[in-house]
PDB file of N, CA and C in Angstrom:
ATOM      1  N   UNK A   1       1.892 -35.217 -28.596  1.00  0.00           N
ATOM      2  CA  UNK A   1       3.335 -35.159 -28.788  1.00  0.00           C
ATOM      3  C   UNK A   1       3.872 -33.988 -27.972  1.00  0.00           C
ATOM      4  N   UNK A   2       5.329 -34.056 -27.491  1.00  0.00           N
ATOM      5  CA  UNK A   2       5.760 -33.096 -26.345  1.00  0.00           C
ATOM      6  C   UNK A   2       6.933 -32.690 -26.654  1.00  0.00           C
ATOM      7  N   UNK A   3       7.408 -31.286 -26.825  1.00  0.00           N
ATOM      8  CA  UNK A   3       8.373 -30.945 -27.355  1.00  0.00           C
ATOM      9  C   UNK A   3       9.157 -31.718 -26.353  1.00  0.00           C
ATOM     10  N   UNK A   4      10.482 -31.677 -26.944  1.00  0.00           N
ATOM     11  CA  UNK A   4      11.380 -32.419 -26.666  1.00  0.00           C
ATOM     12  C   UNK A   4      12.180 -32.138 -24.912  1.00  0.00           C
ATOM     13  N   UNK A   5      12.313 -30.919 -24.509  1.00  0.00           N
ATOM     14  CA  UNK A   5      13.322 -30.188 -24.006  1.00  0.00           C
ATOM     15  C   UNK A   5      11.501 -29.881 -22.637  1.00  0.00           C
ATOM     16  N   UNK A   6      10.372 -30.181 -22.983  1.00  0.00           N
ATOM     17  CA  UNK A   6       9.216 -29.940 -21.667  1.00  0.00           C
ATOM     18  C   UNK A   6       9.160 -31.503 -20.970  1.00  0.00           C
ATOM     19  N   UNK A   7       8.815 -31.325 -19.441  1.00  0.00           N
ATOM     20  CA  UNK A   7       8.427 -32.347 -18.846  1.00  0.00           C
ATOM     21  C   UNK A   7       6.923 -33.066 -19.346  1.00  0.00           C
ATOM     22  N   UNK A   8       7.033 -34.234 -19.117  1.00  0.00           N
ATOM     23  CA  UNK A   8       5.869 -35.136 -19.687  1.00  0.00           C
ATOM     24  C   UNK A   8       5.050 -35.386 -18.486  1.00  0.00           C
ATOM     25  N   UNK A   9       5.339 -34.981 -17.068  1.00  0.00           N
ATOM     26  CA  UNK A   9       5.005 -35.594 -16.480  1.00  0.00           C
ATOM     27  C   UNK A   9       4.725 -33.977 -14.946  1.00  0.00           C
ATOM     28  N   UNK A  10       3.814 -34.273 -14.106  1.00  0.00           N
ATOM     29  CA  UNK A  10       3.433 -33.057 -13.320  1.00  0.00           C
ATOM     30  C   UNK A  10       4.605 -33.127 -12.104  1.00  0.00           C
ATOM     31  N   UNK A  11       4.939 -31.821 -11.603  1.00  0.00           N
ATOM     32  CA  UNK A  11       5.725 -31.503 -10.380  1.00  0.00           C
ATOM     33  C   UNK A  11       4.984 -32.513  -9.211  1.00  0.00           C
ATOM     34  N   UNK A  12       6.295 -33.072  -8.169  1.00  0.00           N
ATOM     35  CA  UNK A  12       5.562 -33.794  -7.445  1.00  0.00           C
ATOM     36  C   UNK A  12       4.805 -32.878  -6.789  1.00  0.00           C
ATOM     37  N   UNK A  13       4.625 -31.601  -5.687  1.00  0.00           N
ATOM     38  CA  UNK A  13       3.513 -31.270  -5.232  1.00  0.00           C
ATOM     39  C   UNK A  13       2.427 -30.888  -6.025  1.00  0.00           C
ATOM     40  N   UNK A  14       2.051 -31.182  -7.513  1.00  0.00           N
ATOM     41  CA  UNK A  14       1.184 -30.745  -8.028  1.00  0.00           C
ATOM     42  C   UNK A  14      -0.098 -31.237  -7.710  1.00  0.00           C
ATOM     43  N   UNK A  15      -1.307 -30.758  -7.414  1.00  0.00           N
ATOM     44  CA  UNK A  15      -2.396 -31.941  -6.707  1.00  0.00           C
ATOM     45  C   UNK A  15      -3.402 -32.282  -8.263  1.00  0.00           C
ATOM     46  N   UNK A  16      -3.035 -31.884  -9.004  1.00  0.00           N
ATOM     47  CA  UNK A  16      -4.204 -32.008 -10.324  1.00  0.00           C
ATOM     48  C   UNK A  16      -4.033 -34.486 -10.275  1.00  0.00           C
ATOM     49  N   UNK A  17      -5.601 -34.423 -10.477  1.00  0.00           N
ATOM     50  CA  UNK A  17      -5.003 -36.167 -10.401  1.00  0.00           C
ATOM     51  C   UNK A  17      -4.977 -36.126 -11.878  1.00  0.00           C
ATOM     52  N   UNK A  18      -4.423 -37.723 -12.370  1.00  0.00           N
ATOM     53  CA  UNK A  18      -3.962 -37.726 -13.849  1.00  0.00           C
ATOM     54  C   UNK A  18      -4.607 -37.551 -15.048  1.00  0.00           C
ATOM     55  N   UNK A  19      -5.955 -37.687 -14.962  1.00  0.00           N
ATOM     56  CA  UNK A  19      -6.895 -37.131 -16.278  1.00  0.00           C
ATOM     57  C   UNK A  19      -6.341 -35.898 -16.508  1.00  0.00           C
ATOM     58  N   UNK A  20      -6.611 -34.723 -15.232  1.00  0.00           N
ATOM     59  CA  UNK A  20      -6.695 -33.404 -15.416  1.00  0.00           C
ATOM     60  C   UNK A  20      -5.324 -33.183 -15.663  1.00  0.00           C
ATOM     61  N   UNK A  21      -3.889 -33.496 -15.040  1.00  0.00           N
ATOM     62  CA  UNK A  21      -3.201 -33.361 -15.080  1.00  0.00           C
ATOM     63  C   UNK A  21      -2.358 -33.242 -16.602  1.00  0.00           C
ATOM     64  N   UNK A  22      -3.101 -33.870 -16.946  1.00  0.00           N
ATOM     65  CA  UNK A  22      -2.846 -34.503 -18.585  1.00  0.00           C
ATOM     66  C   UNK A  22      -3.018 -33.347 -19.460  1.00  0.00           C
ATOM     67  N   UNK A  23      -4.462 -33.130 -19.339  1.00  0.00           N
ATOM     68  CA  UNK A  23      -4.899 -32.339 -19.937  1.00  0.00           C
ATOM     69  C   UNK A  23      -4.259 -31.056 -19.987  1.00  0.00           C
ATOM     70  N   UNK A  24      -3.693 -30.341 -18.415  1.00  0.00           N
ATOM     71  CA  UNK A  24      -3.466 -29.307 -18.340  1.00  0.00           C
ATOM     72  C   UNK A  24      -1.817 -29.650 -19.152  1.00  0.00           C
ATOM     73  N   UNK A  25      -1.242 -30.448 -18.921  1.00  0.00           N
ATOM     74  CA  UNK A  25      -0.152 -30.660 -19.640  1.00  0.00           C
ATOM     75  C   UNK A  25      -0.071 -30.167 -20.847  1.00  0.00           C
ATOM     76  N   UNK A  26      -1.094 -30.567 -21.695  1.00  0.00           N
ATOM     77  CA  UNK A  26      -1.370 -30.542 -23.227  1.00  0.00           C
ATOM     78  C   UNK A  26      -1.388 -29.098 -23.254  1.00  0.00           C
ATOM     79  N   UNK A  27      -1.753 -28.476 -22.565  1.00  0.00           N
ATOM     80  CA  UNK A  27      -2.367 -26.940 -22.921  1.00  0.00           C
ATOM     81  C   UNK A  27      -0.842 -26.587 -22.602  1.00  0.00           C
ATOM     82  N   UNK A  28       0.020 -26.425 -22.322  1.00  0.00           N
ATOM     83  CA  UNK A  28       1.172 -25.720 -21.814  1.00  0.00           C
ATOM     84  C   UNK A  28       1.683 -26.246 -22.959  1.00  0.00           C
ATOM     85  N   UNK A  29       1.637 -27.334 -22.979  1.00  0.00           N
ATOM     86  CA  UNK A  29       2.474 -27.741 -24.546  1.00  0.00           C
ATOM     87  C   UNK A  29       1.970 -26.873 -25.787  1.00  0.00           C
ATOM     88  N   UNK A  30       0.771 -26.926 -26.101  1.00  0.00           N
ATOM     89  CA  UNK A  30      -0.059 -26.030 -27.128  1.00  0.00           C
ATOM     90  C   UNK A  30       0.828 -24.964 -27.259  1.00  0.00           C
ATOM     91  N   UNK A  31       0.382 -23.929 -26.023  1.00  0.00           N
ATOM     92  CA  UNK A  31       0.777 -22.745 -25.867  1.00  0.00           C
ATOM     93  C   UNK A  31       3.112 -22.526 -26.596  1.00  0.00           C
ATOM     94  N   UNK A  32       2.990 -23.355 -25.399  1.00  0.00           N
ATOM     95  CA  UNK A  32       4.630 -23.295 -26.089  1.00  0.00           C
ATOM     96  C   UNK A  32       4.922 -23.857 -27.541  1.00  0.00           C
ATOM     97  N   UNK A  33       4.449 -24.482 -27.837  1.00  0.00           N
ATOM     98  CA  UNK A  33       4.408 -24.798 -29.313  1.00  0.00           C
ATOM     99  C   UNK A  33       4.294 -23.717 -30.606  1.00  0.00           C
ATOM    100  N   UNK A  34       3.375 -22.934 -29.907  1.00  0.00           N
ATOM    101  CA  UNK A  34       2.426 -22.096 -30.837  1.00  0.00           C
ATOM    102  C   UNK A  34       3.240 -20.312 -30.462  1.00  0.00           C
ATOM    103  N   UNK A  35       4.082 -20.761 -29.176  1.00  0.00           N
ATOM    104  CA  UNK A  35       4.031 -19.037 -28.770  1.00  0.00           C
ATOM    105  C   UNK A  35       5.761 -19.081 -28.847  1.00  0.00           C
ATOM    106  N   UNK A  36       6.351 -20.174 -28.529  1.00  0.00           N
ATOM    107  CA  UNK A  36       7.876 -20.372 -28.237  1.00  0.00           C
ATOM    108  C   UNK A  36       8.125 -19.266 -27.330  1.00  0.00           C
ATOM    109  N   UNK A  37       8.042 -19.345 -26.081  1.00  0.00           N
ATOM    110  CA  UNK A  37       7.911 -18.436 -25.209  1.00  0.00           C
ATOM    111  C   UNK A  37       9.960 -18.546 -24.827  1.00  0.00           C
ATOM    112  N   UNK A  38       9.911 -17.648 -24.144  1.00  0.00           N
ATOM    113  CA  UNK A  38      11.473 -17.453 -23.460  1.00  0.00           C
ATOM    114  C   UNK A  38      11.751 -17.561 -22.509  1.00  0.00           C
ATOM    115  N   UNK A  39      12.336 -18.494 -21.631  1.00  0.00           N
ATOM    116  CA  UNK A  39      12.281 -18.353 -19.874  1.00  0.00           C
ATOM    117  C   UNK A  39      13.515 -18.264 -19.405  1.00  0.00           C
ATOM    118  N   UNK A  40      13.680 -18.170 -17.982  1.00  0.00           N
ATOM    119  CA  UNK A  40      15.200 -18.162 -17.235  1.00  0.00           C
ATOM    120  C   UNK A  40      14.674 -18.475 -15.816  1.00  0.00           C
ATOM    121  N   UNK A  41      15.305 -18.959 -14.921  1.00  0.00           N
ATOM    122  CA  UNK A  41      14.987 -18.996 -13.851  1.00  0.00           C
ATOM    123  C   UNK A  41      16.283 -18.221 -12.951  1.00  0.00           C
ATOM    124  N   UNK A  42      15.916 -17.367 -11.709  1.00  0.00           N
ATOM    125  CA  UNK A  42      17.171 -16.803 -11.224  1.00  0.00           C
ATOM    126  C   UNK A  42      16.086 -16.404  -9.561  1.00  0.00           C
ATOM    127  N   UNK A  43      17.482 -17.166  -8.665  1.00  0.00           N
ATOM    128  CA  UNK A  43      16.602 -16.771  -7.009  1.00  0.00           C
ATOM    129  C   UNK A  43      15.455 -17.319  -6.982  1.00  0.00           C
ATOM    130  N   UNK A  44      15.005 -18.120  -7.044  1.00  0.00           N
ATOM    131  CA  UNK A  44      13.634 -18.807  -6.937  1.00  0.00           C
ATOM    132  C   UNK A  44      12.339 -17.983  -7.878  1.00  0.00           C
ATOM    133  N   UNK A  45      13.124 -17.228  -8.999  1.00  0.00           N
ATOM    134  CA  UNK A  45      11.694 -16.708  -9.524  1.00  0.00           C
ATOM    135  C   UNK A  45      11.943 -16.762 -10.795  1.00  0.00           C
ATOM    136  N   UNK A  46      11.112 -17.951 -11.927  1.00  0.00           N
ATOM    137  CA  UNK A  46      10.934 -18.481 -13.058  1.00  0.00           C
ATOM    138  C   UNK A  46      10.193 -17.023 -13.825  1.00  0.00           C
ATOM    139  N   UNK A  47      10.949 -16.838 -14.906  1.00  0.00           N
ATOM    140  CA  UNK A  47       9.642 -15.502 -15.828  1.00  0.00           C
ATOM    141  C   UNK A  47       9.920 -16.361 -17.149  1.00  0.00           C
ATOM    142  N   UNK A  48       8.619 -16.306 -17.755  1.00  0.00           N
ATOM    143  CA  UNK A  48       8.248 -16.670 -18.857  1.00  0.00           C
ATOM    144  C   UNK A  48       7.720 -16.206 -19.973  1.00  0.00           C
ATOM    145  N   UNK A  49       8.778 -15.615 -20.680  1.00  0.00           N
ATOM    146  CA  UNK A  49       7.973 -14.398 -21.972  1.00  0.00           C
ATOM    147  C   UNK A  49       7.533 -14.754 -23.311  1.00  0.00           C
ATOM    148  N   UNK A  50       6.226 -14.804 -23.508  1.00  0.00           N
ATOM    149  CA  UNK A  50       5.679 -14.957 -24.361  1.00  0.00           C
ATOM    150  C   UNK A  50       5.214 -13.852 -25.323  1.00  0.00           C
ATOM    151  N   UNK A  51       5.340 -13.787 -26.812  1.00  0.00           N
ATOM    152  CA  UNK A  51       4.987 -12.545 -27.575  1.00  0.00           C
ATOM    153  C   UNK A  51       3.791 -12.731 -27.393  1.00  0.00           C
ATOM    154  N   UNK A  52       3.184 -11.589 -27.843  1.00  0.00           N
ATOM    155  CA  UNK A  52       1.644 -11.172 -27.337  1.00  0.00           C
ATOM    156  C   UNK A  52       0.839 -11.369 -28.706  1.00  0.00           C
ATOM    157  N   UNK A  53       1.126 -12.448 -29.044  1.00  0.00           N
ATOM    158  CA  UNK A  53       0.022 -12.923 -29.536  1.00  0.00           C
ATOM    159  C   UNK A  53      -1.123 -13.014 -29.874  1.00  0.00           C
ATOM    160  N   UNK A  54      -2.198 -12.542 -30.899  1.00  0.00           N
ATOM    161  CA  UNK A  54      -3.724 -12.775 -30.283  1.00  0.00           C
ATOM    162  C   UNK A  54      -3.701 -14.309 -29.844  1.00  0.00           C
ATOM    163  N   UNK A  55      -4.904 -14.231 -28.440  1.00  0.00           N
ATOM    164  CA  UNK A  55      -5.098 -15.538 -27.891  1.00  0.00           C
ATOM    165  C   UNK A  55      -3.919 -16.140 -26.679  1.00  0.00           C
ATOM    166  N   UNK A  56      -2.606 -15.396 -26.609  1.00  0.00           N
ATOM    167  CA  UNK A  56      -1.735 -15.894 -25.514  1.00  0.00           C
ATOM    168  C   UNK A  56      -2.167 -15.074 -24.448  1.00  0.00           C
ATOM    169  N   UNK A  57      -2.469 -13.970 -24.017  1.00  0.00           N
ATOM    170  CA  UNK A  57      -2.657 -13.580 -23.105  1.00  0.00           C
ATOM    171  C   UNK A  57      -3.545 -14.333 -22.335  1.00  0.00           C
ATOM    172  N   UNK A  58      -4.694 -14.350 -23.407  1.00  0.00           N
ATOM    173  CA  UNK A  58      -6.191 -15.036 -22.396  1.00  0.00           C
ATOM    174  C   UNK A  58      -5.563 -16.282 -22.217  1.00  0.00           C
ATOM    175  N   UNK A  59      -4.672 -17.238 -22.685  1.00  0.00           N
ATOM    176  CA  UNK A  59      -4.745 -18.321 -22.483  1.00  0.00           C
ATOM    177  C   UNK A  59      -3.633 -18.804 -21.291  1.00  0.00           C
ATOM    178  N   UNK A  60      -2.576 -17.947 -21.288  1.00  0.00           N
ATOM    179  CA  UNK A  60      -1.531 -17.518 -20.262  1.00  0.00           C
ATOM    180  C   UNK A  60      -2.397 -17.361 -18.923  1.00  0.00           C
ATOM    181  N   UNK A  61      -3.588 -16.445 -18.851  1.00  0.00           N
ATOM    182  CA  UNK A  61      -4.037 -16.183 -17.501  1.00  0.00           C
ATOM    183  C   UNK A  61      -4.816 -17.041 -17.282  1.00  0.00           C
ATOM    184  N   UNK A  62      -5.435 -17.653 -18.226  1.00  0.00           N
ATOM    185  CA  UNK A  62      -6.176 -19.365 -18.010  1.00  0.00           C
ATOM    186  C   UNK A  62      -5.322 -20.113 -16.919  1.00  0.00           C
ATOM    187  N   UNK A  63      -4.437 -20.387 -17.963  1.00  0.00           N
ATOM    188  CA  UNK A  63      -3.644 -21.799 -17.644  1.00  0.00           C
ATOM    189  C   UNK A  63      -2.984 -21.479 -15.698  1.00  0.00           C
ATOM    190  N   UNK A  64      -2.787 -19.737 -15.511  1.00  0.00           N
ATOM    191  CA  UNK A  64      -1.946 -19.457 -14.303  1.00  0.00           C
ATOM    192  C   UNK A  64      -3.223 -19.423 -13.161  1.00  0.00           C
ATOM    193  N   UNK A  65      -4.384 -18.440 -13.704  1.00  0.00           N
ATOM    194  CA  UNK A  65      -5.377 -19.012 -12.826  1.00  0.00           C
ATOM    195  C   UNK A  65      -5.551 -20.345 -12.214  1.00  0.00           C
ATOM    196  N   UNK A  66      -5.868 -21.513 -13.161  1.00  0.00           N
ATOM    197  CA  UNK A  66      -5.808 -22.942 -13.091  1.00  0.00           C
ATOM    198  C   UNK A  66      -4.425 -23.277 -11.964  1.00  0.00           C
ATOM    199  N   UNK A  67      -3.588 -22.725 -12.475  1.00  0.00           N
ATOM    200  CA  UNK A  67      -2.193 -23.277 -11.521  1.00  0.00           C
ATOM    201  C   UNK A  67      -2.435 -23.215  -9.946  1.00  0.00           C
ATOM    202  N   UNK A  68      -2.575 -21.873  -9.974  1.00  0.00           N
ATOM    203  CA  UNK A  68      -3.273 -20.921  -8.258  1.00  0.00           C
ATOM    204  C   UNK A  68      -3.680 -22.132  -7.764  1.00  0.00           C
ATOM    205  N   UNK A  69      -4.879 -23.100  -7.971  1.00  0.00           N
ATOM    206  CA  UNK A  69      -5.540 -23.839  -7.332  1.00  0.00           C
ATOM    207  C   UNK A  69      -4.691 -24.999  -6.677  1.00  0.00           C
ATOM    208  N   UNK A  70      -3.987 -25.687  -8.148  1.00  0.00           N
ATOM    209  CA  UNK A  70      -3.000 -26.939  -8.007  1.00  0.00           C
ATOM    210  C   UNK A  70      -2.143 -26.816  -7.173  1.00  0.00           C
ATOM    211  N   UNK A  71      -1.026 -25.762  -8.022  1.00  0.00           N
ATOM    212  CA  UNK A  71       0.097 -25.501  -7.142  1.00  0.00           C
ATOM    213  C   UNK A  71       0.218 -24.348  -6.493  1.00  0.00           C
ATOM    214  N   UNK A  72      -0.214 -24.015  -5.596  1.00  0.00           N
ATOM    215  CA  UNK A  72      -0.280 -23.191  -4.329  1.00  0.00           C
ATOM    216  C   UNK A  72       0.619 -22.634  -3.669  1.00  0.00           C
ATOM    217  N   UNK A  73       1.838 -23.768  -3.503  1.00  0.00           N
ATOM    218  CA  UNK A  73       2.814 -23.632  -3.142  1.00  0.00           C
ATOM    219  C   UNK A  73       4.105 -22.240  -3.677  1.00  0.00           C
ATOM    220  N   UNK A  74       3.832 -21.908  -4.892  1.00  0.00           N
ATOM    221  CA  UNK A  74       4.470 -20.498  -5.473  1.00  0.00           C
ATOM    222  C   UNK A  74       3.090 -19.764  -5.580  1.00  0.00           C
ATOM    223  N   UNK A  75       3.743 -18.588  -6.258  1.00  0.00           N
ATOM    224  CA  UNK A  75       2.767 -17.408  -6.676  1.00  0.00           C
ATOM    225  C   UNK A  75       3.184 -17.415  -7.920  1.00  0.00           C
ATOM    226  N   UNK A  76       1.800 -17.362  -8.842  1.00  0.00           N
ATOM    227  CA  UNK A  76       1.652 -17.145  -9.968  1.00  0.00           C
ATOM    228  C   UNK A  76       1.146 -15.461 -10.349  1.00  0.00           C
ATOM    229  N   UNK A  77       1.825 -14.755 -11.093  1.00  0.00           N
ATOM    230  CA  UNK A  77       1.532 -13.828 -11.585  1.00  0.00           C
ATOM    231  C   UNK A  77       1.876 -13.603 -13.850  1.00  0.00           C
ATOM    232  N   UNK A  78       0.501 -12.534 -14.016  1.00  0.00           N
ATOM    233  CA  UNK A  78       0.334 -12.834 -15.357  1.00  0.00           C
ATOM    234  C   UNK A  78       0.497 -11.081 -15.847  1.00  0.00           C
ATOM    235  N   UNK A  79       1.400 -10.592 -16.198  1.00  0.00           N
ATOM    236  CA  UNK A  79       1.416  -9.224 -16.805  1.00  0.00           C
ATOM    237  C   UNK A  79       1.926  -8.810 -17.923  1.00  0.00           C
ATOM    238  N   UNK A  80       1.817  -7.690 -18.823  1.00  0.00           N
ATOM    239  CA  UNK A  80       2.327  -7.526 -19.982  1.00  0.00           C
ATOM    240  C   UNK A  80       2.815  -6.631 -20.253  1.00  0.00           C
ATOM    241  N   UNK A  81       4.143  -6.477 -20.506  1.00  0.00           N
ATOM    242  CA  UNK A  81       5.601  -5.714 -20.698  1.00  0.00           C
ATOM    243  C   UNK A  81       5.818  -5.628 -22.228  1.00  0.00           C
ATOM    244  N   UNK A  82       5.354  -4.053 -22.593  1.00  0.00           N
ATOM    245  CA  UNK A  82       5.459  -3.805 -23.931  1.00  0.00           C
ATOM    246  C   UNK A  82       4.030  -4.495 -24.433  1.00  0.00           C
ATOM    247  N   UNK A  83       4.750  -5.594 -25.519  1.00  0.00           N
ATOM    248  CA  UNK A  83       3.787  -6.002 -26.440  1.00  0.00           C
ATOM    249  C   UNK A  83       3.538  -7.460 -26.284  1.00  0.00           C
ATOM    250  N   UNK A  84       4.650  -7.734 -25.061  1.00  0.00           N
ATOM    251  CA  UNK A  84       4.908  -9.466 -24.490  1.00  0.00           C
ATOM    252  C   UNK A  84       3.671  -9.861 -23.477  1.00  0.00           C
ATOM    253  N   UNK A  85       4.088 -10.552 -23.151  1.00  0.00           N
ATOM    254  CA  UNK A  85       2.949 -11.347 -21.876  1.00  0.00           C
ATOM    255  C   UNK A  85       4.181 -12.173 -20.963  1.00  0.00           C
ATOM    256  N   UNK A  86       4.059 -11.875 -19.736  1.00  0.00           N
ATOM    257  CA  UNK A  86       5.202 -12.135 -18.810  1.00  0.00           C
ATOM    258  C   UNK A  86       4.286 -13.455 -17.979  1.00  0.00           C
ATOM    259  N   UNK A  87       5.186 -14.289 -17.490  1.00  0.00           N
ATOM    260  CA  UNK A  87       3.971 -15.333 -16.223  1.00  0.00           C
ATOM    261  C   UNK A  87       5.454 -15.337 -15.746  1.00  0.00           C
ATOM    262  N   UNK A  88       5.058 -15.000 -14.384  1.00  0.00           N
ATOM    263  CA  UNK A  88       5.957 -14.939 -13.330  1.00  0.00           C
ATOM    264  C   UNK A  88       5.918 -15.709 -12.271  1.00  0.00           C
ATOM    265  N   UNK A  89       6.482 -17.121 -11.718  1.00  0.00           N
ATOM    266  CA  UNK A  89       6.056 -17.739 -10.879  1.00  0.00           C
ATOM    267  C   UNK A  89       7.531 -17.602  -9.683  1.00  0.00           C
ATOM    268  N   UNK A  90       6.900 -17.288  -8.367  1.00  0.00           N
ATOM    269  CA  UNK A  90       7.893 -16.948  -7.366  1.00  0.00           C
ATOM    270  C   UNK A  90       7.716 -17.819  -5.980  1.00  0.00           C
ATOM    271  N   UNK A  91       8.916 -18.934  -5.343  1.00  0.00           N
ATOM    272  CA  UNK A  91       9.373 -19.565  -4.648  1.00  0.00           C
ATOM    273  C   UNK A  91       8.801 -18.634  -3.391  1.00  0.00           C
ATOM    274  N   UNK A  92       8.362 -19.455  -2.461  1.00  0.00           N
ATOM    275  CA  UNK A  92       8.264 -18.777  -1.089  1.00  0.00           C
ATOM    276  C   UNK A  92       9.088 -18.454  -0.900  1.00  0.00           C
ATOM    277  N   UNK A  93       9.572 -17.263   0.788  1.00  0.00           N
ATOM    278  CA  UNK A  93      11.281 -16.879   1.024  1.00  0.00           C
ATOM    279  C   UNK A  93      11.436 -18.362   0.988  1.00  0.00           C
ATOM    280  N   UNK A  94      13.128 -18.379   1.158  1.00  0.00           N
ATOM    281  CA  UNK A  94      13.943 -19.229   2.161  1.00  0.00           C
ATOM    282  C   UNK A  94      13.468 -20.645   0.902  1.00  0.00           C
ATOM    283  N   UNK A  95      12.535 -20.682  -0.208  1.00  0.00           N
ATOM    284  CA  UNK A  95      13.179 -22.110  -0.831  1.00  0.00           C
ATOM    285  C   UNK A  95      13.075 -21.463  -1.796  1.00  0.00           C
ATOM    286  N   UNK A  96      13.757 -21.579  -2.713  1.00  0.00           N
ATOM    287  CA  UNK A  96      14.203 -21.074  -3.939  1.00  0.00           C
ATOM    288  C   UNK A  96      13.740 -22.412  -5.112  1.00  0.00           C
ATOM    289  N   UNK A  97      14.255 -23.462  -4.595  1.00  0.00           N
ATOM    290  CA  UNK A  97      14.022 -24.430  -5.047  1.00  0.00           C
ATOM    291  C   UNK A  97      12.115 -24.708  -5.552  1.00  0.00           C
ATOM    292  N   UNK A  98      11.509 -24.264  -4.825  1.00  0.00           N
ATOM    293  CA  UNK A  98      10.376 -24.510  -4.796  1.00  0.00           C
ATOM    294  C   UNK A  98      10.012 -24.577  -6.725  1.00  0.00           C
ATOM    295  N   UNK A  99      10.678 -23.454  -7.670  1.00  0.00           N
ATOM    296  CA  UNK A  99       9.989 -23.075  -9.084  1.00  0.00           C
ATOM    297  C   UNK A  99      10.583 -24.475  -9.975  1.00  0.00           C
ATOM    298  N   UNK A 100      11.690 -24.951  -9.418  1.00  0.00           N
ATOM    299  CA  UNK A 100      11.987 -26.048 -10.137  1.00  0.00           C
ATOM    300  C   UNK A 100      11.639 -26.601 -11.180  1.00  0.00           C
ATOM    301  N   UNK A 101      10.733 -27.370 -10.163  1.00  0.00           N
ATOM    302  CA  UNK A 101       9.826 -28.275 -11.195  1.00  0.00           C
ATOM    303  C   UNK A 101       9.180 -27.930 -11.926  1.00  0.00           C
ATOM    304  N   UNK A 102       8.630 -26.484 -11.653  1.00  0.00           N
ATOM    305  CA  UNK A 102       7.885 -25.678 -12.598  1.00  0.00           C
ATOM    306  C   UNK A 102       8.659 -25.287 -13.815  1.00  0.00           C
ATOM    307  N   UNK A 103      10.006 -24.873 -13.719  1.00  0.00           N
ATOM    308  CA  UNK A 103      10.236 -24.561 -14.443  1.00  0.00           C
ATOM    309  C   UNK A 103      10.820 -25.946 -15.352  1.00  0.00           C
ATOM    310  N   UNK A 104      10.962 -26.940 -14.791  1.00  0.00           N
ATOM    311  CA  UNK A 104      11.663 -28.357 -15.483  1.00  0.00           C
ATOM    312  C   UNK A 104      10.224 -28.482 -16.496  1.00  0.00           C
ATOM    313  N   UNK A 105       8.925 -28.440 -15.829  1.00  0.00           N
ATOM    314  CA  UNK A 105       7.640 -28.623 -17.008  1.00  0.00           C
ATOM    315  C   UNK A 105       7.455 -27.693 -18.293  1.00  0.00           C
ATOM    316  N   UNK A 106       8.293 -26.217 -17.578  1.00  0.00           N
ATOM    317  CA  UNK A 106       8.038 -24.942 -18.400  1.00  0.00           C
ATOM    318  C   UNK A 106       9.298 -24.971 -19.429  1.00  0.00           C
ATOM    319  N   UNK A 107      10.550 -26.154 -19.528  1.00  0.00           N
ATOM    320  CA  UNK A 107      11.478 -25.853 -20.059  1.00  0.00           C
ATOM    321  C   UNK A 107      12.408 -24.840 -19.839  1.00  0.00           C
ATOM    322  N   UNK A 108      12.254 -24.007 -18.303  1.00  0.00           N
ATOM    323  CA  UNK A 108      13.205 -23.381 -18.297  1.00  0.00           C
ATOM    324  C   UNK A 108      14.567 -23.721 -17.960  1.00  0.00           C
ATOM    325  N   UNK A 109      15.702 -23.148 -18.115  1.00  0.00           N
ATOM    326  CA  UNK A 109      16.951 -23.013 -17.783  1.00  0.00           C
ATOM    327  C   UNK A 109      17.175 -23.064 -16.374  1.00  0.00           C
ATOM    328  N   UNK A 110      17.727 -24.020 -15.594  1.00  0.00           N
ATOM    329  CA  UNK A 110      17.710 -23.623 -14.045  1.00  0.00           C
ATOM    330  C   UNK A 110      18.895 -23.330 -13.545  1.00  0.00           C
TER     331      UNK A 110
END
């Protein structure tokens, strides 16, 4: 089941094929389910704040590690501000557009 307001479905440049894709789906859902994280998107760079949780951190740098491979196309970064856990994903120059979809899967605000 998929919260209501997340994509069901992967960014088109995402290369994960649909087993994995699935799967990794589920885990982002988990996580947001369990963490109700906070996002915004502004200038091509999506931040995603999650309380620090036991278990969100490790699972935050899981899931962004994992991303690195797929989607290539941004930069994924995983750091922690205060007592939060930040995932920061940033648009090459010149497309801004690029976090989009990321953020359309991540539920953010665009």
């Amino acid at each position: 089941m998929s919260d209501p307001g997340m994509r069901t479905s992967l960014p088109l440049a995402c290369t994960l094929g649909p087993q994995d894709g699935d799967a990794r789906l589920q885990r982002w859902q988990a996580l947001h389910r369990s963490a109700h994280p906070v996002s915004s998107v502004l200038d091509g760079i999506l931040e995603v704040r999650y309380p620090g949780h036991p278990g969100v951190l490790d699972e935050v740098r899981a899931l962004a590690t994992a991303e690195r491979t797929c989607c290539a196309f941004v930069d994924w970064t995983v750091t922690q501000v205060g007592g939060d856990v930040l995932l920061t994903v940033t648009s090459p120059p010149g497309t801004p557009e690029a976090v989009e979809p990321i953020a359309a899967l991540l539920a953010a605000p665009t």
